[in-house]
N, C-alpha and C. Protein backbone atom coordinates (compact mmCIF):
# COMPACT_ATOMS: atom_id res chain seq x y z
N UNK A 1 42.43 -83.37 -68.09
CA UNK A 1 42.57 -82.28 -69.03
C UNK A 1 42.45 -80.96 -68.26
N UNK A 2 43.29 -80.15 -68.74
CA UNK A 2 43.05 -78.85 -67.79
C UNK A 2 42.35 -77.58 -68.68
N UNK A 3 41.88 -76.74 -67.59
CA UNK A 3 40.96 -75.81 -68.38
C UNK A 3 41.79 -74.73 -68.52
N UNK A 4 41.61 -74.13 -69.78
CA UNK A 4 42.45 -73.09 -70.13
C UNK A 4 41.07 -71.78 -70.28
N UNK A 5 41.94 -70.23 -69.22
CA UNK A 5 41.02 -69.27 -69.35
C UNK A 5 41.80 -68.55 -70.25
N UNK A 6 41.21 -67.72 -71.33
CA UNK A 6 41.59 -66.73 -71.84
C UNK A 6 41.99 -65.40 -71.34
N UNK A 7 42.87 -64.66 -70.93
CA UNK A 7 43.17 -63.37 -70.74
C UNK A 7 42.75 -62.53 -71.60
N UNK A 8 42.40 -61.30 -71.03
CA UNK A 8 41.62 -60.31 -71.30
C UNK A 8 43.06 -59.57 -72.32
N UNK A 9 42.68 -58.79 -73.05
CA UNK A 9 43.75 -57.82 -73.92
C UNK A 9 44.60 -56.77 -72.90
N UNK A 10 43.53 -56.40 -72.38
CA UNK A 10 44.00 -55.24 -70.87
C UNK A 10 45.33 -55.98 -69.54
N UNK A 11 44.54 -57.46 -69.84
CA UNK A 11 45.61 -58.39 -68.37
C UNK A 11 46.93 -58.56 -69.37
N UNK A 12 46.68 -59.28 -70.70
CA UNK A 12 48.02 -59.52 -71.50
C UNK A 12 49.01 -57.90 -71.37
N UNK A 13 48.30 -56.91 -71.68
CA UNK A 13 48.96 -55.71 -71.98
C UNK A 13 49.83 -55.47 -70.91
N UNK A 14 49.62 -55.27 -69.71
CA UNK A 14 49.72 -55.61 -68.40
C UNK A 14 51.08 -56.08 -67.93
N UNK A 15 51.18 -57.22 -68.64
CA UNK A 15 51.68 -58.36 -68.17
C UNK A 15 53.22 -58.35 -69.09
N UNK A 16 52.41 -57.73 -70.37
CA UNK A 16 53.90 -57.39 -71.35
C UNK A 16 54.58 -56.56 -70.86
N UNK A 17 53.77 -54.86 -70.43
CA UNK A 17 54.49 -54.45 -70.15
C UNK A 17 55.29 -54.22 -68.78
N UNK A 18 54.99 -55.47 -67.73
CA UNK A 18 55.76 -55.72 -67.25
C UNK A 18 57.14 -56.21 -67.41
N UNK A 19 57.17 -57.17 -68.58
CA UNK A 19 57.87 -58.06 -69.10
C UNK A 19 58.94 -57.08 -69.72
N UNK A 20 58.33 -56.33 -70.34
CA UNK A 20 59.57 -55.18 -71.43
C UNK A 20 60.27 -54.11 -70.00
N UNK A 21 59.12 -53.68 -68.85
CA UNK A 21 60.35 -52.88 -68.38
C UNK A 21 61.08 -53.77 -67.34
N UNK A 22 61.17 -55.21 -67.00
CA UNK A 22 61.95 -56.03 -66.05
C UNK A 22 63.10 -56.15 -67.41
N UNK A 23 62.82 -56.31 -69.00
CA UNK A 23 63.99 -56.43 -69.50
C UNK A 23 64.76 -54.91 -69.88
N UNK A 24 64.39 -53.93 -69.84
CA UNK A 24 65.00 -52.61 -69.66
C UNK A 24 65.64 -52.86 -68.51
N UNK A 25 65.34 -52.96 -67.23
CA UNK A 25 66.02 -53.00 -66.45
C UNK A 25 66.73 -53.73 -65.65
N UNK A 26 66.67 -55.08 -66.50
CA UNK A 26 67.94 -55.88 -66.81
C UNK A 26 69.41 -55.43 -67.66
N UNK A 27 68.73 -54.98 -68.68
CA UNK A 27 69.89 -54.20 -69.66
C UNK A 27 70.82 -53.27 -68.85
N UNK A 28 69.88 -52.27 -68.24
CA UNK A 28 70.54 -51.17 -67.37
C UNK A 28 71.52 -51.61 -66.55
N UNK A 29 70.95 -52.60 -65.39
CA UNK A 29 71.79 -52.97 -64.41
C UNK A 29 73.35 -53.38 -65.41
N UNK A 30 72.97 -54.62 -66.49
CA UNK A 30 74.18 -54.92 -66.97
C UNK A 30 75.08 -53.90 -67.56
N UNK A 31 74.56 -52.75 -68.25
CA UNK A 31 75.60 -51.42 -68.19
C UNK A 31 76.24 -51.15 -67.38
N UNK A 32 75.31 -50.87 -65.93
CA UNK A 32 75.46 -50.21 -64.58
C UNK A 32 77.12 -51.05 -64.41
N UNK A 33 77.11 -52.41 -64.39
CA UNK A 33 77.82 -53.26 -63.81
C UNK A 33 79.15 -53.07 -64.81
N UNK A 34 78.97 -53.05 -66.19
CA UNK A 34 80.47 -53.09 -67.06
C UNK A 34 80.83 -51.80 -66.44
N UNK A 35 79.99 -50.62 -66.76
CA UNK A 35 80.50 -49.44 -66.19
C UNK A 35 81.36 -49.61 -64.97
N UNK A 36 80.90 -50.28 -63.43
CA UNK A 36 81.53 -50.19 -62.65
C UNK A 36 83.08 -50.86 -62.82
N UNK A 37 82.87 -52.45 -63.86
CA UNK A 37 84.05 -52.97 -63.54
C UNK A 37 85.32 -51.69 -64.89
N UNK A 38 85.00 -50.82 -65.72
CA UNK A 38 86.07 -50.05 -66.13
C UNK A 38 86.36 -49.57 -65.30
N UNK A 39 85.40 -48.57 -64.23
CA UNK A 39 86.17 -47.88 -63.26
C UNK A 39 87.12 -48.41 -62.14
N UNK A 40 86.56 -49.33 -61.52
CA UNK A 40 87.72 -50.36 -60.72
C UNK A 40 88.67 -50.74 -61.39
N UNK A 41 88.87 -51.33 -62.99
CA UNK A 41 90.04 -51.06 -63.49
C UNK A 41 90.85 -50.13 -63.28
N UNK A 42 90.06 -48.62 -63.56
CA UNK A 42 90.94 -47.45 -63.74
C UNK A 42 91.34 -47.16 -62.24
N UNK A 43 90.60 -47.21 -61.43
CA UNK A 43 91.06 -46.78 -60.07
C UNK A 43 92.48 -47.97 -59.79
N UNK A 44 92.28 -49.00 -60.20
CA UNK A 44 93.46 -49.87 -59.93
C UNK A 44 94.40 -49.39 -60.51
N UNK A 45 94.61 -48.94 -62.01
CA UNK A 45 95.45 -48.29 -62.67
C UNK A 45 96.37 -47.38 -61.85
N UNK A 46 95.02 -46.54 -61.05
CA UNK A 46 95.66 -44.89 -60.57
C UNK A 46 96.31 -45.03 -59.32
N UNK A 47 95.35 -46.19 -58.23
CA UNK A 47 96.80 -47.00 -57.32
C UNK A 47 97.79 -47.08 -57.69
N UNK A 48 97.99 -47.77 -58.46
CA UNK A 48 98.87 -48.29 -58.97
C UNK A 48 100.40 -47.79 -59.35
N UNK A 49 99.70 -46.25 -60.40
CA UNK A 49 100.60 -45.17 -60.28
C UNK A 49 100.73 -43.88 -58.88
N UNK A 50 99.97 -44.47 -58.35
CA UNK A 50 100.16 -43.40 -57.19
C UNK A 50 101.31 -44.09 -56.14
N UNK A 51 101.15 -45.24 -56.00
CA UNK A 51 102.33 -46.23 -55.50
C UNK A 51 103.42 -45.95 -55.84
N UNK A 52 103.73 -46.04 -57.73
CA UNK A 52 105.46 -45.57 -57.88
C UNK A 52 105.22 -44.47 -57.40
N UNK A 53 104.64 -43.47 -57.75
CA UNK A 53 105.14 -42.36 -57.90
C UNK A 53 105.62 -41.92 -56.13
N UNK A 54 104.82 -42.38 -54.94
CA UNK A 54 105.20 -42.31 -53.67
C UNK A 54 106.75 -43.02 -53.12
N UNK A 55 106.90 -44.06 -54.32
CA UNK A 55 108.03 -44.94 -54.27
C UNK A 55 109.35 -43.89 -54.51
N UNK A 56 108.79 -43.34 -55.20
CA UNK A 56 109.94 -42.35 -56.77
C UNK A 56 109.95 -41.36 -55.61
N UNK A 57 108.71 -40.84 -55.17
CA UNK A 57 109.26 -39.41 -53.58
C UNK A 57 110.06 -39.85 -52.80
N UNK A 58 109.66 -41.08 -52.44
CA UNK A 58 110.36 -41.87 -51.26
C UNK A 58 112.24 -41.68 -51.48
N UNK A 59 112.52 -42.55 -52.54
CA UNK A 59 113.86 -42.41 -53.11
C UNK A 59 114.62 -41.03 -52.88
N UNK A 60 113.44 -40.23 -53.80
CA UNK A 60 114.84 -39.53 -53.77
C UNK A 60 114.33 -38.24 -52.56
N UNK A 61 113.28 -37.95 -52.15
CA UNK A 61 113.77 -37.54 -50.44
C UNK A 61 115.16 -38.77 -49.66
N UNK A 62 114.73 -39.80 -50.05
CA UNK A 62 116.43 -40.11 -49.03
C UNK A 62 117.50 -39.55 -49.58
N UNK A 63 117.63 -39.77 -51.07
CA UNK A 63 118.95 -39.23 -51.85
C UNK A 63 119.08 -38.02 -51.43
N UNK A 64 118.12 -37.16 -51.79
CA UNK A 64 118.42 -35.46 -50.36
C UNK A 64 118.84 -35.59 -49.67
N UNK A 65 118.05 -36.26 -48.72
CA UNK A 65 118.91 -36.16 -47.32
C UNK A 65 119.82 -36.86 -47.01
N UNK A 66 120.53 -37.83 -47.79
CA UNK A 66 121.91 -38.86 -47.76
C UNK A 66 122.73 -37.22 -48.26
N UNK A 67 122.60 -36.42 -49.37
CA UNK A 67 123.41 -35.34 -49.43
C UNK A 67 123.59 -34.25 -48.56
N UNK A 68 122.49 -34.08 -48.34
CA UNK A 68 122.43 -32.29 -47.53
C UNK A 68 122.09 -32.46 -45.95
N UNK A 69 121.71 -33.88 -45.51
CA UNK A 69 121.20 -34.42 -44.15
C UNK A 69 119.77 -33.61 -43.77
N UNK A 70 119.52 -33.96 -42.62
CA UNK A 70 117.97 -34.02 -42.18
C UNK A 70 117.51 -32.29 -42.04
N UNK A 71 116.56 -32.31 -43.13
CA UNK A 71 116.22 -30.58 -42.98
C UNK A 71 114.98 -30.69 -43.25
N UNK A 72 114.81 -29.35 -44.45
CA UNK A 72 113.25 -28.99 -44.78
C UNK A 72 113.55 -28.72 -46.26
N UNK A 73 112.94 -28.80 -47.50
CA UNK A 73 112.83 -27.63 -48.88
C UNK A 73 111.58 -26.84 -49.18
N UNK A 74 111.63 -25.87 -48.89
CA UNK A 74 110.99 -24.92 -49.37
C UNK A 74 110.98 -24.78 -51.17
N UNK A 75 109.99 -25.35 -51.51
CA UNK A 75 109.54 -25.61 -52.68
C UNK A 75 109.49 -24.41 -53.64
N UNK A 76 109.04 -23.15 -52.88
CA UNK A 76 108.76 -22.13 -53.85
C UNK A 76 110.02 -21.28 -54.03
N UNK A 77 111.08 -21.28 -53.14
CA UNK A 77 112.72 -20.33 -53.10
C UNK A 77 113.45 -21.23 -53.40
N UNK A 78 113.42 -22.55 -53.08
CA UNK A 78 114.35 -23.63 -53.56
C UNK A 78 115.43 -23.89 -52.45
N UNK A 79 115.38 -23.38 -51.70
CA UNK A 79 116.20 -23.13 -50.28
C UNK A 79 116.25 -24.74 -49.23
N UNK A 80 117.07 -25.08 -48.95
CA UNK A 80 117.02 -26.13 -47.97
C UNK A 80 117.30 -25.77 -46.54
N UNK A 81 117.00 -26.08 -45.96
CA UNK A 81 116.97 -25.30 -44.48
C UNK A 81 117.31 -26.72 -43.49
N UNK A 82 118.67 -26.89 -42.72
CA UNK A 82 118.84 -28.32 -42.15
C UNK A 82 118.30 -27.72 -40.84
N UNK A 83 117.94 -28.94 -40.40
CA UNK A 83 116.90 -29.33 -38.86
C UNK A 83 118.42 -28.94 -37.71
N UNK A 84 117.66 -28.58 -36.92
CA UNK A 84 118.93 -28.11 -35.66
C UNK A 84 119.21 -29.13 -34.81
């Protein structure tokens, strides 16, 4: 038969509130963690569109220069300036 000691009110108290903030900060972490996996979604998202959209520059800088051949555009006059 085994002997059972009683805990003091002060050791139980103790002991709970260990218990309540290891489950607070269980909860947290599991926020912490959904939080991260939306953002790795969204960052995949924004790859994702940053890809076409480098695809979509890609294109049509060649289509430019298949027309007007190998130069420069000056973005703000609109001017094309071919390479010498």
């Amino acid at each position: 038969m085994s002997t059972k000691i009683k805990l003091s009110e002060e050791e139980l108290k103790q002991l709970r509130d260990f218990q309540d903030k290891q489950q607070v900060l269980t909860l947290n972490l599991g926020s912490v963690d959904i939080q991260k996996a939306m953002l790795e979604g969204q960052r995949s998202t924004i790859l994702d569109k940053f890809a076409d959209l480098q695809e979509e520059s890609n294109k049509t800088a060649k289509s430019l220069q298949d027309k007007y051949g190998d130069g420069s555009i000056n973005l703000e006059s609109g001017e094309f300036t071919l390479s010498k």
